[in-house]
Protein backbone atom coordinates (compact mmCIF):
# COMPACT_ATOMS: atom_id res chain seq x y z
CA UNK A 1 103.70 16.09 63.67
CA UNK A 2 105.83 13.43 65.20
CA UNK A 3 108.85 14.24 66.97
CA UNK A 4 111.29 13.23 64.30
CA UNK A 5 109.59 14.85 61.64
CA UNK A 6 109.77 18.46 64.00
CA UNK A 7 111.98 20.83 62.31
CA UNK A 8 115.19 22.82 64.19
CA UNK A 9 116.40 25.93 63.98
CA UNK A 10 120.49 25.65 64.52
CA UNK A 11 122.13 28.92 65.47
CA UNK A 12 125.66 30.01 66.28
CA UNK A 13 127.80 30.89 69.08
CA UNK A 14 126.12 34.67 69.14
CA UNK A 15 122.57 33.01 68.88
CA UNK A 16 122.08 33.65 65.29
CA UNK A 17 120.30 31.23 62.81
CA UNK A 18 122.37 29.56 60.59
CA UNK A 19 119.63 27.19 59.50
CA UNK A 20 117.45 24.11 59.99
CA UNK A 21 117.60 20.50 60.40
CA UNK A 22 115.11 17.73 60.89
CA UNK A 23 115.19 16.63 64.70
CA UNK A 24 116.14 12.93 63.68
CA UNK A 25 118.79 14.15 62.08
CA UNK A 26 120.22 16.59 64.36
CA UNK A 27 123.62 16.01 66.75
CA UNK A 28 122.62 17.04 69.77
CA UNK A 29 126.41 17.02 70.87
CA UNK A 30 127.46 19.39 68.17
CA UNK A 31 124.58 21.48 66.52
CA UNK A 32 123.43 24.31 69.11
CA UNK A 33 119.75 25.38 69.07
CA UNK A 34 117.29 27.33 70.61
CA UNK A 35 114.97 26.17 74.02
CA UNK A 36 112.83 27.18 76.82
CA UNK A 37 112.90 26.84 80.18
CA UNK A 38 109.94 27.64 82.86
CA UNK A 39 109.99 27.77 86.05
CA UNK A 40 106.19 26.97 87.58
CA UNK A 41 106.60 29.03 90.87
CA UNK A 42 103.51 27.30 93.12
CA UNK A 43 104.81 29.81 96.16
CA UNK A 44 107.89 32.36 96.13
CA UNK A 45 110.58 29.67 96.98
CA UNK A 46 109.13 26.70 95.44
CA UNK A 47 108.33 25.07 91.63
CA UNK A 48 107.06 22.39 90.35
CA UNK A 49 109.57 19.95 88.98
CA UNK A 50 108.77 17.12 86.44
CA UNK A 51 110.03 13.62 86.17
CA UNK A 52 110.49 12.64 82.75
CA UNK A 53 109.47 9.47 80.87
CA UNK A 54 111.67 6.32 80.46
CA UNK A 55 111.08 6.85 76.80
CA UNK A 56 112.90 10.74 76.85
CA UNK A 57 115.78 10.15 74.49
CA UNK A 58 117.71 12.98 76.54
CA UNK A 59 117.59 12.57 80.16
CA UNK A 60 115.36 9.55 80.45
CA UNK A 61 113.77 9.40 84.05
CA UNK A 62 115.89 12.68 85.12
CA UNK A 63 114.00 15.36 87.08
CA UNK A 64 113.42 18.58 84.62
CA UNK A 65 113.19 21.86 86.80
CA UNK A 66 111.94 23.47 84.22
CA UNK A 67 108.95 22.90 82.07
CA UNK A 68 109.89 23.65 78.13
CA UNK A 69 111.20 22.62 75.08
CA UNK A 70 113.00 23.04 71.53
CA UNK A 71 112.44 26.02 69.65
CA UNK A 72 110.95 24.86 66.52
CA UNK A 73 111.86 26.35 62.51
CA UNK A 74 109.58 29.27 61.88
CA UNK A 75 108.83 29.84 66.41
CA UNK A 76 109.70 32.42 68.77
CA UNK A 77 110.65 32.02 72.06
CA UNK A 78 107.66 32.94 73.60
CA UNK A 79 105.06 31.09 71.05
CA UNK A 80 107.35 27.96 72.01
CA UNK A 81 107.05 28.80 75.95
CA UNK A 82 103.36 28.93 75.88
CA UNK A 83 103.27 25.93 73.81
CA UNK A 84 104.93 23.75 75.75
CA UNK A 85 103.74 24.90 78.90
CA UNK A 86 100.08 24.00 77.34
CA UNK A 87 101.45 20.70 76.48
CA UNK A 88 103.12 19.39 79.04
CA UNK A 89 101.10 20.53 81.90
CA UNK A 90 97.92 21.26 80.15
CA UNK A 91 97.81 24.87 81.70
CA UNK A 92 97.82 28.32 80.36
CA UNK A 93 99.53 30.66 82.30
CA UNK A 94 101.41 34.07 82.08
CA UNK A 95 104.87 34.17 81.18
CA UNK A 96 107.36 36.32 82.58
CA UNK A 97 110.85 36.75 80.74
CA UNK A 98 114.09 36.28 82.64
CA UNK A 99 116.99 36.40 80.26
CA UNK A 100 119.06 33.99 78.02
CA UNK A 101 122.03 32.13 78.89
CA UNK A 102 124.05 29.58 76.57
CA UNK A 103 124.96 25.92 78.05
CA UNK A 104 126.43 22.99 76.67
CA UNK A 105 127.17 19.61 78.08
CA UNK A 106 127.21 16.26 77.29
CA UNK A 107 124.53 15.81 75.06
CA UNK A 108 123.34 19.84 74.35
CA UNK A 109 124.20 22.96 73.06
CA UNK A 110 121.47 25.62 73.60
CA UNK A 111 121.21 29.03 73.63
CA UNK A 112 118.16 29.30 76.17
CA UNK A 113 115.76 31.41 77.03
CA UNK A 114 114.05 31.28 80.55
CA UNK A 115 110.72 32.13 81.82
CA UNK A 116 108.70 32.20 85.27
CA UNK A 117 105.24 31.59 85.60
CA UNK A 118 102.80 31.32 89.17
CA UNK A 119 100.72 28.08 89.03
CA UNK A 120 97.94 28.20 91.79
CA UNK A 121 95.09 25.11 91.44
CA UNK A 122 92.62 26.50 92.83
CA UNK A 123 93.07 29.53 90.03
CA UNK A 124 94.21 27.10 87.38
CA UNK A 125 92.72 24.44 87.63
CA UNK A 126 94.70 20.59 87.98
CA UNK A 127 97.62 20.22 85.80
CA UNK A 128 96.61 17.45 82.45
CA UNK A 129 100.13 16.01 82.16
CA UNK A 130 101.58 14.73 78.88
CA UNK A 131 102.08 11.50 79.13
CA UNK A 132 104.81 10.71 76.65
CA UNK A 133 106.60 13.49 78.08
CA UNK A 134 106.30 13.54 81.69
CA UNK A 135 105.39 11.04 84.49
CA UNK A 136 104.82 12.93 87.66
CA UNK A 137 105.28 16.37 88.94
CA UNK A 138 106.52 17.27 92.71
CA UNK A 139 106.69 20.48 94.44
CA UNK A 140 110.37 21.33 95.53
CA UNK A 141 112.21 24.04 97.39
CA UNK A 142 114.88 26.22 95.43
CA UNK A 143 117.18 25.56 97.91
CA UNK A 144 116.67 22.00 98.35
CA UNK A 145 116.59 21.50 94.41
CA UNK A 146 119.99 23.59 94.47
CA UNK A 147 121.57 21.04 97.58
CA UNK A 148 119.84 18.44 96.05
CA UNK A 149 118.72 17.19 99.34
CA UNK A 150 116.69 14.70 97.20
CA UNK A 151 119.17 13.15 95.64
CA UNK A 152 117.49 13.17 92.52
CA UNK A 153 119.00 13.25 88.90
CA UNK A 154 118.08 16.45 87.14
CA UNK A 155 118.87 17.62 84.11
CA UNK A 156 121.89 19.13 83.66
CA UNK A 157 120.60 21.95 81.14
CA UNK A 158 117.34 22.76 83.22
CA UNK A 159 119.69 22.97 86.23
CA UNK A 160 121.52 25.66 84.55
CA UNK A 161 118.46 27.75 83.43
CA UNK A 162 117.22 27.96 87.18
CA UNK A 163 121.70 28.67 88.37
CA UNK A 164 120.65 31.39 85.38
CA UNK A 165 117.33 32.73 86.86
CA UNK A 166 118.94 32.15 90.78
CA UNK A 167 122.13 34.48 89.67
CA UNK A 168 120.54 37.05 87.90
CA UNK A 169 117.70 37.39 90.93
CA UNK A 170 117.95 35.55 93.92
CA UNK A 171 121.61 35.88 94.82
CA UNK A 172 120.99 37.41 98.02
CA UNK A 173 118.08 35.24 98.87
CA UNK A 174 119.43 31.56 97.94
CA UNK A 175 122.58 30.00 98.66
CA UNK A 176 124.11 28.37 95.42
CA UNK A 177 126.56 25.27 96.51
């Protein structure tokens, strides 16, 4: 199934569905729906961040700190985690829940639901990449991700699942700017 055939499930305010749309037809702007987000830990203080394609409609070129995706009509949270985990890194790993948050911007509305995960290559095996999806991964530091000592262009909702994850476990450890 193409992308713009991929069916949404729309929710409300209190994260309950209130129906479907096709994905070509949805406003991202207004309609909120339901995503993942994981973090690929590769050591305690650092993930794997991917650069998305030129050809993303949102975000195009932005650094996602998560790994993830829409939840699709009919999917669960967790069926969509492991899918798009397989997808876009071409690795199956074990998911660990870490709460949901809600986030909007310019651009989204999502209730989301986040997820950790330990990537190790020499356990794993190398990560397959998908390449309509994503371009190249790097290895960053929490805190430099967080300072954004990079200087890179993340996106905005994948920066608010890991302020999620970093407020609900790391306060003490990591300082949030």
């Amino acid at each position: 199934m193409s992308e713009t055939d991929e069916i949404i499930t729309l929710v409300d305010r209190q994260n309950q569905v209130i129906g479907d749309i096709p994905r070509r037809l949805m406003n991202f702007q207004q309609d909120i729906h339901r995503v993942t987000f994981i973090l690929v830990f590769t050591k305690q203080d650092t993930l794997l961040v991917q650069k998305r394609t030129d050809t993303k409609a949102f975000c195009p070129g932005y650094f996602g700190i998560t790994t993830g995706g829409v939840v699709a009509k009919d999917e669960s949270y967790d069926l969509c985690a492991s899918r798009e985990l397989e997808e876009e890194l071409g690795v199956e790993l074990t998911l660990s829940p870490q709460g949901m948050f809600f986030t909007e911007g310019e651009g989204f509305r999502i209730w989301g639901k986040v997820y950790t995960c330990q990537y190790d290559e020499a356990l794993h095996g190398p990560l397959h990449l998908q390449a309509k999806e994503v371009s190249e991964v790097r290895e960053m530091r929490i805190q430099d991700i967080l300072e954004n000592t990079h200087n890179l262009p993340f996106t905005p909702d994948s920066y608010d699942a890991l302020l999620h994850y970093v407020n609900d476990n790391l306060k003490e450890h990591v300082h949030v700017p």
